[in-house]
PDB file of N, CA and C in Angstrom:
ATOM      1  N   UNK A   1      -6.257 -34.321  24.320  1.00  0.00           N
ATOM      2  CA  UNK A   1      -6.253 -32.876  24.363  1.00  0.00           C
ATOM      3  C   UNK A   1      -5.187 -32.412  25.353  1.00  0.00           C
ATOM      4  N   UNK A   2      -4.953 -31.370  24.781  1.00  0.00           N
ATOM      5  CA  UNK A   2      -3.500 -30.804  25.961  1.00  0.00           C
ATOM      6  C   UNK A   2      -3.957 -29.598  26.141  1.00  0.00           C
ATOM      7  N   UNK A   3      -3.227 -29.529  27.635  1.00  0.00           N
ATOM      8  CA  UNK A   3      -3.389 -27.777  28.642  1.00  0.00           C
ATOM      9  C   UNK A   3      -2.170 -26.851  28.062  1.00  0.00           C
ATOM     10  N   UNK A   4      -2.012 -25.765  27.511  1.00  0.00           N
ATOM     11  CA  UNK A   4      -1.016 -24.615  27.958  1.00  0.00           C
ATOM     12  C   UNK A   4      -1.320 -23.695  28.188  1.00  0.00           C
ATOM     13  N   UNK A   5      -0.766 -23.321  29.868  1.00  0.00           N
ATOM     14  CA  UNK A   5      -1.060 -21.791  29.939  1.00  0.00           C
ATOM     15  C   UNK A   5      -2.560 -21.838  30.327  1.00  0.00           C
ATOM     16  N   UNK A   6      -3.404 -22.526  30.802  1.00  0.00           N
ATOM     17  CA  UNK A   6      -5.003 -23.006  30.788  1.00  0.00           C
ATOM     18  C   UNK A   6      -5.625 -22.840  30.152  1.00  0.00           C
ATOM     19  N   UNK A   7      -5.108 -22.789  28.410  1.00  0.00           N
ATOM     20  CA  UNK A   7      -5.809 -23.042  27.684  1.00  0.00           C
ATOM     21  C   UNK A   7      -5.576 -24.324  27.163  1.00  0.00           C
ATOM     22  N   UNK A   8      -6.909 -24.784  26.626  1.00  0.00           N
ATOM     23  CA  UNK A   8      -6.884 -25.913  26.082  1.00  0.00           C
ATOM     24  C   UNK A   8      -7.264 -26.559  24.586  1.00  0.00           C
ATOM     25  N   UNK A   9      -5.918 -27.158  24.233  1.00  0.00           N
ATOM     26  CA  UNK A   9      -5.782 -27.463  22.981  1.00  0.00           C
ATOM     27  C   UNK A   9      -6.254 -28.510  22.625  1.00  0.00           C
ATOM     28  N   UNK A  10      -7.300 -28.492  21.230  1.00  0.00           N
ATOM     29  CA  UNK A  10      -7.934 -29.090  20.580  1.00  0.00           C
ATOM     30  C   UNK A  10      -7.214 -30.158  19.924  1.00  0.00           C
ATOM     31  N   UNK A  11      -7.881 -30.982  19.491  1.00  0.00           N
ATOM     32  CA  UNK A  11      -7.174 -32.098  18.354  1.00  0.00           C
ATOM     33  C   UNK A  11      -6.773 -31.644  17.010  1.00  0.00           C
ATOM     34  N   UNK A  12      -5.459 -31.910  17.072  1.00  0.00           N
ATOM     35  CA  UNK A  12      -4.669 -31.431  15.728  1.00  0.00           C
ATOM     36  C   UNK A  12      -4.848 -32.722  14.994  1.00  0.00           C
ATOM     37  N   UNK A  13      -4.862 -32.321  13.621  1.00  0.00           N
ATOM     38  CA  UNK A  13      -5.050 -33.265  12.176  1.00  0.00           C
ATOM     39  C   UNK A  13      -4.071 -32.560  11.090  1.00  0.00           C
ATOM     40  N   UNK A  14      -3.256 -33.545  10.837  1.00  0.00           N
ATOM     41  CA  UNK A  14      -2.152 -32.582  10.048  1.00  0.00           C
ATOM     42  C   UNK A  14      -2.059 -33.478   8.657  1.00  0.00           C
ATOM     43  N   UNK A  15      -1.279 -33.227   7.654  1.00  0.00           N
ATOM     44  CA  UNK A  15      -0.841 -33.574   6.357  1.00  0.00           C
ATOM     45  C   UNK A  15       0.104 -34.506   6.359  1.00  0.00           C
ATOM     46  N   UNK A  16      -0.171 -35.940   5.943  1.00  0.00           N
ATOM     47  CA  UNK A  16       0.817 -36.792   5.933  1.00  0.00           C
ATOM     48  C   UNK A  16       1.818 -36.573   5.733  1.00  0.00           C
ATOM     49  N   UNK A  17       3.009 -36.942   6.361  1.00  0.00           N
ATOM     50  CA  UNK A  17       4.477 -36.374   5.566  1.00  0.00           C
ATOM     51  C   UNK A  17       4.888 -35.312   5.753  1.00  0.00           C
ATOM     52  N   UNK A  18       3.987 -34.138   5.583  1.00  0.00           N
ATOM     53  CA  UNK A  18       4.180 -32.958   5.588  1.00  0.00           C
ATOM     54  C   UNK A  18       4.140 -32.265   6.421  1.00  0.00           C
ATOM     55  N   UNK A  19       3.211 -32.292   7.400  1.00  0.00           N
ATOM     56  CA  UNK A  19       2.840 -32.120   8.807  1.00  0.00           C
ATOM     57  C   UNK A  19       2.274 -30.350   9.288  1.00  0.00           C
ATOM     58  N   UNK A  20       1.787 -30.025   7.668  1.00  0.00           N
ATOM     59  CA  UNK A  20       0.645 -28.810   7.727  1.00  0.00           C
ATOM     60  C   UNK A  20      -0.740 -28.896   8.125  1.00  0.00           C
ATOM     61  N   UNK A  21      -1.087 -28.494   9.119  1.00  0.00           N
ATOM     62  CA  UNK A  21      -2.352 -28.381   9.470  1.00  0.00           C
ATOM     63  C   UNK A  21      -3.799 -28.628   8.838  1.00  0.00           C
ATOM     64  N   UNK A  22      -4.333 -29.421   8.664  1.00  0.00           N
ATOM     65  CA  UNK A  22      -5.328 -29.793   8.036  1.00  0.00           C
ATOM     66  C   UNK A  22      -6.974 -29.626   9.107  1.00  0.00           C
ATOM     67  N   UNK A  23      -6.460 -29.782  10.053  1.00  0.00           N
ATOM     68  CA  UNK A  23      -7.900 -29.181  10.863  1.00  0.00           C
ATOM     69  C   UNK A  23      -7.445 -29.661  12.433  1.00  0.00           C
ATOM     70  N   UNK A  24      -8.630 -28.147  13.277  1.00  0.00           N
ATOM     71  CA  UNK A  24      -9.147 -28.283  14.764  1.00  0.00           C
ATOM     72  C   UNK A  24      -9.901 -28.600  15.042  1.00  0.00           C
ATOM     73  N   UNK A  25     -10.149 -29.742  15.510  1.00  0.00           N
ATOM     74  CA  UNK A  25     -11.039 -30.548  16.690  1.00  0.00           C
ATOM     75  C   UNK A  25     -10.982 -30.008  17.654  1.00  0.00           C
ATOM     76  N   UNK A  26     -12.020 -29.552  18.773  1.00  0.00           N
ATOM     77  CA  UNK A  26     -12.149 -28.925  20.199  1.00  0.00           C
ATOM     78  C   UNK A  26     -13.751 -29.489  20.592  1.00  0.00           C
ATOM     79  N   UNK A  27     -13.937 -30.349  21.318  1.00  0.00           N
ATOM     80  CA  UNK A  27     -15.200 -31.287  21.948  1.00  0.00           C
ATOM     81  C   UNK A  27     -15.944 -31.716  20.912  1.00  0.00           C
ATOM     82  N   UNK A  28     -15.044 -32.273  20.031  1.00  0.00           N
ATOM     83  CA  UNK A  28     -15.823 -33.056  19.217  1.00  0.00           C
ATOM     84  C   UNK A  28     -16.277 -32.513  17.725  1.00  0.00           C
ATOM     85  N   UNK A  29     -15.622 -31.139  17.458  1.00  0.00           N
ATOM     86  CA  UNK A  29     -16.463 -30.183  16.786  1.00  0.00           C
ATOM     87  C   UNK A  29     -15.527 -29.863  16.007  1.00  0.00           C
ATOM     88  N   UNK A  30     -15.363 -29.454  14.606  1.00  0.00           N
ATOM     89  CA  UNK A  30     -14.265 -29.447  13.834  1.00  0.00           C
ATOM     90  C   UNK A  30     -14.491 -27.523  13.662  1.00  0.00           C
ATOM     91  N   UNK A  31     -13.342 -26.872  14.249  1.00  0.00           N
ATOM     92  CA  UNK A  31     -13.732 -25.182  14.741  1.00  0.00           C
ATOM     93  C   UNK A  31     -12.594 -24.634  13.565  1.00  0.00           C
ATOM     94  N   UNK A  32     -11.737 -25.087  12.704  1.00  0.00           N
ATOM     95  CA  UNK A  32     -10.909 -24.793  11.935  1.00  0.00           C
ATOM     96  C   UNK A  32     -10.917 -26.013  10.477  1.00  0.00           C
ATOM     97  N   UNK A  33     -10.715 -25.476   9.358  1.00  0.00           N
ATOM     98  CA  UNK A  33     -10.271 -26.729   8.843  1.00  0.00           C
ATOM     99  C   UNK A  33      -9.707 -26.266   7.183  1.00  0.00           C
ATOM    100  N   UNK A  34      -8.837 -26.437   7.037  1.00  0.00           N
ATOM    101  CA  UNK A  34      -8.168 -26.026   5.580  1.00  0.00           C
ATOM    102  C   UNK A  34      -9.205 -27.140   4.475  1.00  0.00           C
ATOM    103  N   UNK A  35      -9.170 -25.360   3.562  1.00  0.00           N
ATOM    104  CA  UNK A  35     -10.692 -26.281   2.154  1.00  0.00           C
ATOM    105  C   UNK A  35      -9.573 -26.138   0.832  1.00  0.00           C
ATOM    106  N   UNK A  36     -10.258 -27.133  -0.093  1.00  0.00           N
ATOM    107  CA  UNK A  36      -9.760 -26.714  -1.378  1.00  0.00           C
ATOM    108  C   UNK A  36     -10.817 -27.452  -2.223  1.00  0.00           C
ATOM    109  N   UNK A  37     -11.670 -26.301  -2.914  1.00  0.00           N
ATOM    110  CA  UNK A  37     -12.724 -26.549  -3.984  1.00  0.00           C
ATOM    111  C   UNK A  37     -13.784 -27.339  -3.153  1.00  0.00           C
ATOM    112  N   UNK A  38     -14.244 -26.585  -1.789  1.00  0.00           N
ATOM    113  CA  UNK A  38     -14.914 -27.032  -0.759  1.00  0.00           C
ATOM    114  C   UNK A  38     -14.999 -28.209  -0.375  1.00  0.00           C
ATOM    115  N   UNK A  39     -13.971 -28.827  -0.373  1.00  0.00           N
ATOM    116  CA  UNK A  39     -13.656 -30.004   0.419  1.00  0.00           C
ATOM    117  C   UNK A  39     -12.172 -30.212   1.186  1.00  0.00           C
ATOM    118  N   UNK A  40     -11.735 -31.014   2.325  1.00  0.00           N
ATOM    119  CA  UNK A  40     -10.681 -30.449   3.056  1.00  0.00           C
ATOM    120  C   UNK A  40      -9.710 -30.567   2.392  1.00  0.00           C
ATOM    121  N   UNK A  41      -8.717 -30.205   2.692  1.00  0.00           N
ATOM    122  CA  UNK A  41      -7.278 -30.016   1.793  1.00  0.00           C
ATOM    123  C   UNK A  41      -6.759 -29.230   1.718  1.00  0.00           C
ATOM    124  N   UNK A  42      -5.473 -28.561   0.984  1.00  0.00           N
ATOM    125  CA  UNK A  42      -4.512 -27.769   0.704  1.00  0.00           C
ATOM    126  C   UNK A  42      -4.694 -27.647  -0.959  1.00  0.00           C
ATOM    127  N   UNK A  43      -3.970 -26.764  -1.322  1.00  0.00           N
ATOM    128  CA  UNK A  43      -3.136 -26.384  -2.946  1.00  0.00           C
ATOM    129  C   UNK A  43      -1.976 -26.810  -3.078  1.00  0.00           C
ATOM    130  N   UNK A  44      -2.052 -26.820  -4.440  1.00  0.00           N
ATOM    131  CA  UNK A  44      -0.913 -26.984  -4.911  1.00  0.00           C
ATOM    132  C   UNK A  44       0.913 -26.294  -3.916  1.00  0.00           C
ATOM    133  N   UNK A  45       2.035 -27.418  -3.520  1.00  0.00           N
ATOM    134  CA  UNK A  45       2.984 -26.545  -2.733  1.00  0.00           C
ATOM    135  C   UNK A  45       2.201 -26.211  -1.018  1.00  0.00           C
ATOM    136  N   UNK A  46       1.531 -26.951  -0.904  1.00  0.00           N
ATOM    137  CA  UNK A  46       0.623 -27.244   0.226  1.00  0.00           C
ATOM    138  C   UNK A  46      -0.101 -25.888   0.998  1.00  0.00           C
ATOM    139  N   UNK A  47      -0.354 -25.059  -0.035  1.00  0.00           N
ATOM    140  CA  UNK A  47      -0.839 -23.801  -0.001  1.00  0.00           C
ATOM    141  C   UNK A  47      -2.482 -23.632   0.776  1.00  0.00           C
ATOM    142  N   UNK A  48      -3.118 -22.675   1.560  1.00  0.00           N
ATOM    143  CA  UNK A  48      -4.198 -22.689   1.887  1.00  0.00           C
ATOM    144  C   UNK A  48      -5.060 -22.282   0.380  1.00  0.00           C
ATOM    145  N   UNK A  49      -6.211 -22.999   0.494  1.00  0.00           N
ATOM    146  CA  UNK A  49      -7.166 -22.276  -0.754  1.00  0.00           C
ATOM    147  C   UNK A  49      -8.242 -21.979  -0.173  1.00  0.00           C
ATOM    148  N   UNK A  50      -8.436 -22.075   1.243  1.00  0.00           N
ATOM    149  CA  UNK A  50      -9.407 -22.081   1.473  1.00  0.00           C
ATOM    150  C   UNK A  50      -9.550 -22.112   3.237  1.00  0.00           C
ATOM    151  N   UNK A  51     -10.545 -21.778   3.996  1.00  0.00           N
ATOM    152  CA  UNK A  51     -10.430 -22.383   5.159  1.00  0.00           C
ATOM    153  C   UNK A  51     -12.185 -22.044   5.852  1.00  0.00           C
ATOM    154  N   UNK A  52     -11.800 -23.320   6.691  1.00  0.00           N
ATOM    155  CA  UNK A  52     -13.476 -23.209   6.906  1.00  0.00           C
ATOM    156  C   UNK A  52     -13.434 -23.022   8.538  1.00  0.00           C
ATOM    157  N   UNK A  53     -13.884 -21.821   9.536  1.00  0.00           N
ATOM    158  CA  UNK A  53     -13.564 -21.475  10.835  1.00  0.00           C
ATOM    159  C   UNK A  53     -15.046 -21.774  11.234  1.00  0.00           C
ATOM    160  N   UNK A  54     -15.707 -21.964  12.341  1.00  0.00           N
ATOM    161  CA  UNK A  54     -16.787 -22.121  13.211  1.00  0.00           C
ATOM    162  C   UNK A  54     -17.814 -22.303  11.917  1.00  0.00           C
ATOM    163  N   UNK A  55     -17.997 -23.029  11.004  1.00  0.00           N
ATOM    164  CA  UNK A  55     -18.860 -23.222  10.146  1.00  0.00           C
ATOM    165  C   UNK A  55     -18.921 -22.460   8.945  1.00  0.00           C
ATOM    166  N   UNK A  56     -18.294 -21.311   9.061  1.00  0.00           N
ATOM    167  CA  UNK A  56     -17.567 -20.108   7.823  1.00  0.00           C
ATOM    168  C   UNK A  56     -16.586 -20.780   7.287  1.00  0.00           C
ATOM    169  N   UNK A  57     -16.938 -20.391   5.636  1.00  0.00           N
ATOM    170  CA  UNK A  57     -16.001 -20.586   4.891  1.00  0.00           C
ATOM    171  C   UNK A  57     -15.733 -19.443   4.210  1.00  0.00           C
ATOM    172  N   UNK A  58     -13.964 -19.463   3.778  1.00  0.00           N
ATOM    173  CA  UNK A  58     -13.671 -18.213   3.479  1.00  0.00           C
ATOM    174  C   UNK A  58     -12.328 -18.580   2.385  1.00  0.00           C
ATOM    175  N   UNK A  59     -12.279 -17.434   1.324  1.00  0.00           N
ATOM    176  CA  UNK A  59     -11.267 -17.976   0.441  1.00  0.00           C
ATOM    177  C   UNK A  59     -10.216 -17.475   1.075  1.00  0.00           C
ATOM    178  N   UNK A  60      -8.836 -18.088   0.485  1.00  0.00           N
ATOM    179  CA  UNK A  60      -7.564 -18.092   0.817  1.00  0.00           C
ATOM    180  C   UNK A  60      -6.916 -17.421  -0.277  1.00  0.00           C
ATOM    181  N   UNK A  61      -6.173 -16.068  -0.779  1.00  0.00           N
ATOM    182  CA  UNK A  61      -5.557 -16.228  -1.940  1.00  0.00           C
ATOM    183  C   UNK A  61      -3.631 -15.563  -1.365  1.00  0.00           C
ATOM    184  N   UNK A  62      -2.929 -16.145  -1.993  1.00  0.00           N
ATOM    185  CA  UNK A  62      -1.701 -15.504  -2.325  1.00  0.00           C
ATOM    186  C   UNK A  62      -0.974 -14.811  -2.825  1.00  0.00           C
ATOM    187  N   UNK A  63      -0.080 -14.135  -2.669  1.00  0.00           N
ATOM    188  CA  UNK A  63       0.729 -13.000  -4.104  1.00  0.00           C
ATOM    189  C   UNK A  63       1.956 -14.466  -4.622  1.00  0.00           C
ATOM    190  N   UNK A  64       2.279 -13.981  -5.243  1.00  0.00           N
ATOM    191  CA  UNK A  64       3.864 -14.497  -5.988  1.00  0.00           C
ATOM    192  C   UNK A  64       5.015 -15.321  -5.362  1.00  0.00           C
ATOM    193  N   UNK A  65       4.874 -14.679  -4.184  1.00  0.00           N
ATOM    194  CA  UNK A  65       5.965 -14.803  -3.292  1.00  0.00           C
ATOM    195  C   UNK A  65       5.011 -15.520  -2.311  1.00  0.00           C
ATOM    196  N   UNK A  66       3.879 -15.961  -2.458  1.00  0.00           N
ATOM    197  CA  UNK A  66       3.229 -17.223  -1.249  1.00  0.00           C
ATOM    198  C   UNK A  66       2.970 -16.661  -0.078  1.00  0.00           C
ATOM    199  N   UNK A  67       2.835 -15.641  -0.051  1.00  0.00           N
ATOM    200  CA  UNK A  67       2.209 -14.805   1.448  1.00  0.00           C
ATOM    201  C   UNK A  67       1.080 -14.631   1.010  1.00  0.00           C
ATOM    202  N   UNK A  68      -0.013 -15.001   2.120  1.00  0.00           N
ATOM    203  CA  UNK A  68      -1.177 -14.738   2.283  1.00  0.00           C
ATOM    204  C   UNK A  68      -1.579 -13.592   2.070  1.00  0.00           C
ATOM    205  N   UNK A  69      -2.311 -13.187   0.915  1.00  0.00           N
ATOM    206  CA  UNK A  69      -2.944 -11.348   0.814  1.00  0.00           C
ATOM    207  C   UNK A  69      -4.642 -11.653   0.887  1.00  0.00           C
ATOM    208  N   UNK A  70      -5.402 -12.490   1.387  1.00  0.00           N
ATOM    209  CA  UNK A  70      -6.629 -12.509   1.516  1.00  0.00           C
ATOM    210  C   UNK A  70      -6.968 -13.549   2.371  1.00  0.00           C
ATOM    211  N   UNK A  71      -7.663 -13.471   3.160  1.00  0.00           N
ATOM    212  CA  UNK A  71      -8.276 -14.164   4.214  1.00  0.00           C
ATOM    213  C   UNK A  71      -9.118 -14.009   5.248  1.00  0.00           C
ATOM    214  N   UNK A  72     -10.108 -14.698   5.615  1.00  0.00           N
ATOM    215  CA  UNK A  72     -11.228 -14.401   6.556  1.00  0.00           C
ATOM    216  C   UNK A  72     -11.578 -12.726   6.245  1.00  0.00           C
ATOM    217  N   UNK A  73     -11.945 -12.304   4.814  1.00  0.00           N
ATOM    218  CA  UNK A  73     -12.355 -10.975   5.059  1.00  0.00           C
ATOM    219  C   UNK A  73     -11.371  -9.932   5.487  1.00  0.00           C
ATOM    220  N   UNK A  74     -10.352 -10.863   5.228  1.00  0.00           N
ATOM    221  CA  UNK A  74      -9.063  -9.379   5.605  1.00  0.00           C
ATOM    222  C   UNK A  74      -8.256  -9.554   4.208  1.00  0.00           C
ATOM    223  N   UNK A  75      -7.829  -8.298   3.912  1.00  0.00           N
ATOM    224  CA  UNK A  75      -6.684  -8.166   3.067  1.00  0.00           C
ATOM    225  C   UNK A  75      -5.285  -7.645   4.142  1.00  0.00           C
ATOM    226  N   UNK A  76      -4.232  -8.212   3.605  1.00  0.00           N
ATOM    227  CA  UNK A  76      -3.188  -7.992   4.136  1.00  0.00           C
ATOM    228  C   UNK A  76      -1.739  -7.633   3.316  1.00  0.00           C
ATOM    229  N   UNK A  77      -1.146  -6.850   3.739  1.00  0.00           N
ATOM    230  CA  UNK A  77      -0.177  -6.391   2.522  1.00  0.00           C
ATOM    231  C   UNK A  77       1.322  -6.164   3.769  1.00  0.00           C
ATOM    232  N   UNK A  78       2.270  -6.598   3.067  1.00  0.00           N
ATOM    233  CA  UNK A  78       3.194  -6.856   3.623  1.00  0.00           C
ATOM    234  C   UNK A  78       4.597  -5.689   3.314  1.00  0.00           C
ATOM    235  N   UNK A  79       5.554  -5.564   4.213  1.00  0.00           N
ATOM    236  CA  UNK A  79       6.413  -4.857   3.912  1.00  0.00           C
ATOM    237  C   UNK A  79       7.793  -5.244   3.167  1.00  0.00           C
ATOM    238  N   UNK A  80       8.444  -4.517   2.831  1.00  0.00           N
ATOM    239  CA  UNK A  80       9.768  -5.224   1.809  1.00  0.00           C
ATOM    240  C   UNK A  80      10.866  -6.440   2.829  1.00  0.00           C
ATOM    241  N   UNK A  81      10.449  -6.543   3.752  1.00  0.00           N
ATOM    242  CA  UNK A  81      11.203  -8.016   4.501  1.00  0.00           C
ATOM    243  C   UNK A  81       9.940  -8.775   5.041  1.00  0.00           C
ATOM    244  N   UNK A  82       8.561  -8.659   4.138  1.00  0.00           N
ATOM    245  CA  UNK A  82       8.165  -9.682   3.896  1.00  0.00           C
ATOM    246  C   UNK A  82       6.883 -10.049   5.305  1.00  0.00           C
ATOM    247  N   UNK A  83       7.013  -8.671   6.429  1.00  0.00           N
ATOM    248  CA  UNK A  83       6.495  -8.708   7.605  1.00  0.00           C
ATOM    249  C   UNK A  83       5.141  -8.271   6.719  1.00  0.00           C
ATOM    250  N   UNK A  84       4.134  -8.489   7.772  1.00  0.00           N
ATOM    251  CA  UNK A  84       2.790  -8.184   7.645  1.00  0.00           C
ATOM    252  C   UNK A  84       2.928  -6.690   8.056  1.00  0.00           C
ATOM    253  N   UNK A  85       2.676  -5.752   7.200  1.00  0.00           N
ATOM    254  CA  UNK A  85       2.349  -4.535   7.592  1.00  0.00           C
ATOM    255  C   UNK A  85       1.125  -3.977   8.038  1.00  0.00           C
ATOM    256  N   UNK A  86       0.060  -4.256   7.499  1.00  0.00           N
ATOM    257  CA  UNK A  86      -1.027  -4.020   7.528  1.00  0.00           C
ATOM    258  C   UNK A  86      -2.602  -4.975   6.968  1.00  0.00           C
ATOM    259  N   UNK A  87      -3.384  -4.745   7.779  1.00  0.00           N
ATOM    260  CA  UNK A  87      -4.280  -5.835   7.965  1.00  0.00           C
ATOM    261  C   UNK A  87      -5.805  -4.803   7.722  1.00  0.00           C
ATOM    262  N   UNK A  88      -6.735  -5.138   6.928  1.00  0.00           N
ATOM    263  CA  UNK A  88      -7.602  -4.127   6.239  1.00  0.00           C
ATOM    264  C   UNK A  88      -8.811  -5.351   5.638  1.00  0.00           C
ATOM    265  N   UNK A  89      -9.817  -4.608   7.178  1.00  0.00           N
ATOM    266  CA  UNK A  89     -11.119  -4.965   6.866  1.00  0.00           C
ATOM    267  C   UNK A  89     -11.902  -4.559   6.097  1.00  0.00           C
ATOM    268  N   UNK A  90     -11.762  -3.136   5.707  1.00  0.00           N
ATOM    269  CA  UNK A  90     -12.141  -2.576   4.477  1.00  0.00           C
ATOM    270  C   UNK A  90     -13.347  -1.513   5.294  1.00  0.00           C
ATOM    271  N   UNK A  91     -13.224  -1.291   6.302  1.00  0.00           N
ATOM    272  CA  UNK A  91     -13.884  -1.084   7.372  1.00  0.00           C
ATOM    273  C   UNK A  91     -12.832  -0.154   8.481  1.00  0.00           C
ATOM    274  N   UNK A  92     -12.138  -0.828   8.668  1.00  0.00           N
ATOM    275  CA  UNK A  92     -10.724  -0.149   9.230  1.00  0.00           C
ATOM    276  C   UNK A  92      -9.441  -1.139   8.778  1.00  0.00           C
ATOM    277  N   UNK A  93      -8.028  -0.332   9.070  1.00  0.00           N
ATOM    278  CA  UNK A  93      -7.294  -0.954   8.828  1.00  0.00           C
ATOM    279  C   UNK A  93      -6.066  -1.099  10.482  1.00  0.00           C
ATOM    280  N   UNK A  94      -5.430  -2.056  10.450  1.00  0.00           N
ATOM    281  CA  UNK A  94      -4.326  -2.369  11.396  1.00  0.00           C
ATOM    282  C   UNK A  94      -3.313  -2.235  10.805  1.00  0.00           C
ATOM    283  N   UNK A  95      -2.239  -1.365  11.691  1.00  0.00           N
ATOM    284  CA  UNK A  95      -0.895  -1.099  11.015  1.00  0.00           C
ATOM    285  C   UNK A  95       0.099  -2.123  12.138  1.00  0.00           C
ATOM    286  N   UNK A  96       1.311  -2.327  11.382  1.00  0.00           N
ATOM    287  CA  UNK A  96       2.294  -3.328  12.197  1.00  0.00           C
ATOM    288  C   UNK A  96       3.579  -2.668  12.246  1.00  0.00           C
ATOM    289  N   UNK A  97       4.361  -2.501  13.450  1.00  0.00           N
ATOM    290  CA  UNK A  97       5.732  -1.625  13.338  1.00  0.00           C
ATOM    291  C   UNK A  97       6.602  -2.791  14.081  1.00  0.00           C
ATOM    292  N   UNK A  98       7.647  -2.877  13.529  1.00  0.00           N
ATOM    293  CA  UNK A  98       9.091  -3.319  13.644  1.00  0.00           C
ATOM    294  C   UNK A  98      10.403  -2.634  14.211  1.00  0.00           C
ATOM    295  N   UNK A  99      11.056  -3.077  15.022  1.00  0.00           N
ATOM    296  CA  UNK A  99      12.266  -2.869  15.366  1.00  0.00           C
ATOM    297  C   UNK A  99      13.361  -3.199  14.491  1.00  0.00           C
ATOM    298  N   UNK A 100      14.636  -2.537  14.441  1.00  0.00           N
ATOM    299  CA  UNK A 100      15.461  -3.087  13.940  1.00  0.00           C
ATOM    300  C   UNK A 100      15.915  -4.874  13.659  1.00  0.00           C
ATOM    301  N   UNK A 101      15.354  -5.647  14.859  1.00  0.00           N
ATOM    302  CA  UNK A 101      15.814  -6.820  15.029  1.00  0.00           C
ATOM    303  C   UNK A 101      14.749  -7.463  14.130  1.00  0.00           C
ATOM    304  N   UNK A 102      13.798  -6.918  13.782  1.00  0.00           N
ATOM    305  CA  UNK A 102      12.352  -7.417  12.990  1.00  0.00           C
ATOM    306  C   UNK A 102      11.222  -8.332  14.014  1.00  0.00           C
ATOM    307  N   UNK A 103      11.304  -7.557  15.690  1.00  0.00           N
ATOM    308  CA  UNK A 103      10.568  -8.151  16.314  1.00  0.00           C
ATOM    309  C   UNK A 103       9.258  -6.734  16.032  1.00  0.00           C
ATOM    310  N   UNK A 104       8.110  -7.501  16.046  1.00  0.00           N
ATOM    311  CA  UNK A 104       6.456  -6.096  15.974  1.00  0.00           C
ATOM    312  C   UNK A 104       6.871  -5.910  17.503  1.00  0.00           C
ATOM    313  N   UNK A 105       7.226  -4.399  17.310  1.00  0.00           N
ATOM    314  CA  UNK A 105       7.421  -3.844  18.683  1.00  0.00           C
ATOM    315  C   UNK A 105       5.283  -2.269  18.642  1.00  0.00           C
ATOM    316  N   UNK A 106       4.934  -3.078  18.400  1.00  0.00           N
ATOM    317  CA  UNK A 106       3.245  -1.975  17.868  1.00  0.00           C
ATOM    318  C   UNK A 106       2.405  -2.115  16.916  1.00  0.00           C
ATOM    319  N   UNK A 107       1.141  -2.213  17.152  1.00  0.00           N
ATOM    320  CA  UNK A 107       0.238  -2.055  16.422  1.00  0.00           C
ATOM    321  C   UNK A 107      -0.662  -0.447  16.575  1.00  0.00           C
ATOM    322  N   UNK A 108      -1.081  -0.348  15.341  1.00  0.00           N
ATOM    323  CA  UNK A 108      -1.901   0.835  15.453  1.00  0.00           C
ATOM    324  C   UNK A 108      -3.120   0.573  14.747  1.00  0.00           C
ATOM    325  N   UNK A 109      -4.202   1.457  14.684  1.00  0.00           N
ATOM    326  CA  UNK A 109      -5.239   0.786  13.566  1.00  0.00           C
ATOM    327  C   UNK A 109      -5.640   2.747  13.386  1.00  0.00           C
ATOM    328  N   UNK A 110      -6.510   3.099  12.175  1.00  0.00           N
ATOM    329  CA  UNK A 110      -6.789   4.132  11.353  1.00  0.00           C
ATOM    330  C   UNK A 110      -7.703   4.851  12.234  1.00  0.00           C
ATOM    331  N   UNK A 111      -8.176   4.415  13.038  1.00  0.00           N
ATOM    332  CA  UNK A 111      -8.986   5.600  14.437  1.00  0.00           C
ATOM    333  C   UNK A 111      -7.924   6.034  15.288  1.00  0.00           C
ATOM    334  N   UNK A 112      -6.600   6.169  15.333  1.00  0.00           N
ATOM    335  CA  UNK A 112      -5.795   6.925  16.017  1.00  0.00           C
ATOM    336  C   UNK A 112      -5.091   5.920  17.526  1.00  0.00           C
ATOM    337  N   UNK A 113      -5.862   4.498  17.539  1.00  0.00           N
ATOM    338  CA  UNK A 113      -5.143   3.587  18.696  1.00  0.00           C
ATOM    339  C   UNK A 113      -3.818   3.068  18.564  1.00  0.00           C
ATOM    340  N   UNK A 114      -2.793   3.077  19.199  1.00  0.00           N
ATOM    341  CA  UNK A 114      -1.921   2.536  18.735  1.00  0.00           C
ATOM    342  C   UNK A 114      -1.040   1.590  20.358  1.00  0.00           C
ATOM    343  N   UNK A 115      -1.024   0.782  20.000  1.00  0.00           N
ATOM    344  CA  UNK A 115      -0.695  -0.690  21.319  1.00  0.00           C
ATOM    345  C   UNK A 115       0.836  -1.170  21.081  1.00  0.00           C
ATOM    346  N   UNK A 116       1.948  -0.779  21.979  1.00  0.00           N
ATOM    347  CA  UNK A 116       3.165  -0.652  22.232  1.00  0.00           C
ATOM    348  C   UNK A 116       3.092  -2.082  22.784  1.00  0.00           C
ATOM    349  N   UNK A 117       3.829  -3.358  22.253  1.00  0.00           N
ATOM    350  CA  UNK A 117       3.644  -4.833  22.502  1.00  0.00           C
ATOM    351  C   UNK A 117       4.858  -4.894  23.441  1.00  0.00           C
TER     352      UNK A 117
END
């Protein structure tokens, strides 16, 4: 296990060859782990289908272009260079703003907060 920053990083398990994330180990306890057809793994193009967090499992789906538009109960929809624009619990939503350079210089969410990064 490794320290950064004092946090401490769990055991990584990655994809032969490929070296995509396949699951987190943290004291013994598997707290992350990529599913496909509820068992561990990837998709097709080593795609998430799935992922299983603190004992939750949750589907994974994609658009066209292989960006994540569903996950853990969030939908997410992206802007025309492909940034995450917005993040929607269906409950509230998170907005994402960009600088020219395409660094998120803000977040805002639909109750009027908005966090200058």
């Amino acid at each position: 296990m490794a320290t950064t920053l004092g946090a401490t990083l769990g055991e990584r398990v990655r994809e032969t060859n490929v070296g995509g994330p396949l699951e987190i180990i943290e004291d013994g306890v598997s707290v992350w782990q990529a599913t496909k057809n509820g068992s561990p793994g990837r998709d097709t193009g080593h795609r998430l289908k799935g992922v299983m967090v603190d004992g939750a499992t949750y589907t994974v789906a994609h658009d066209v272009r292989g960006r994540i538009t569903t996950a853990l109960n969030l939908d997410l929809t992206y802007d025309n260079n492909n940034r995450l624009a917005v993040a929607d619990t269906g409950v509230i939503q998170e907005y994402y703003l960009y600088d020219a350079t395409g660094a998120m210089v803000a977040r805002g969410d639909d109750d009027g907060g908005v966090n200058a990064l």
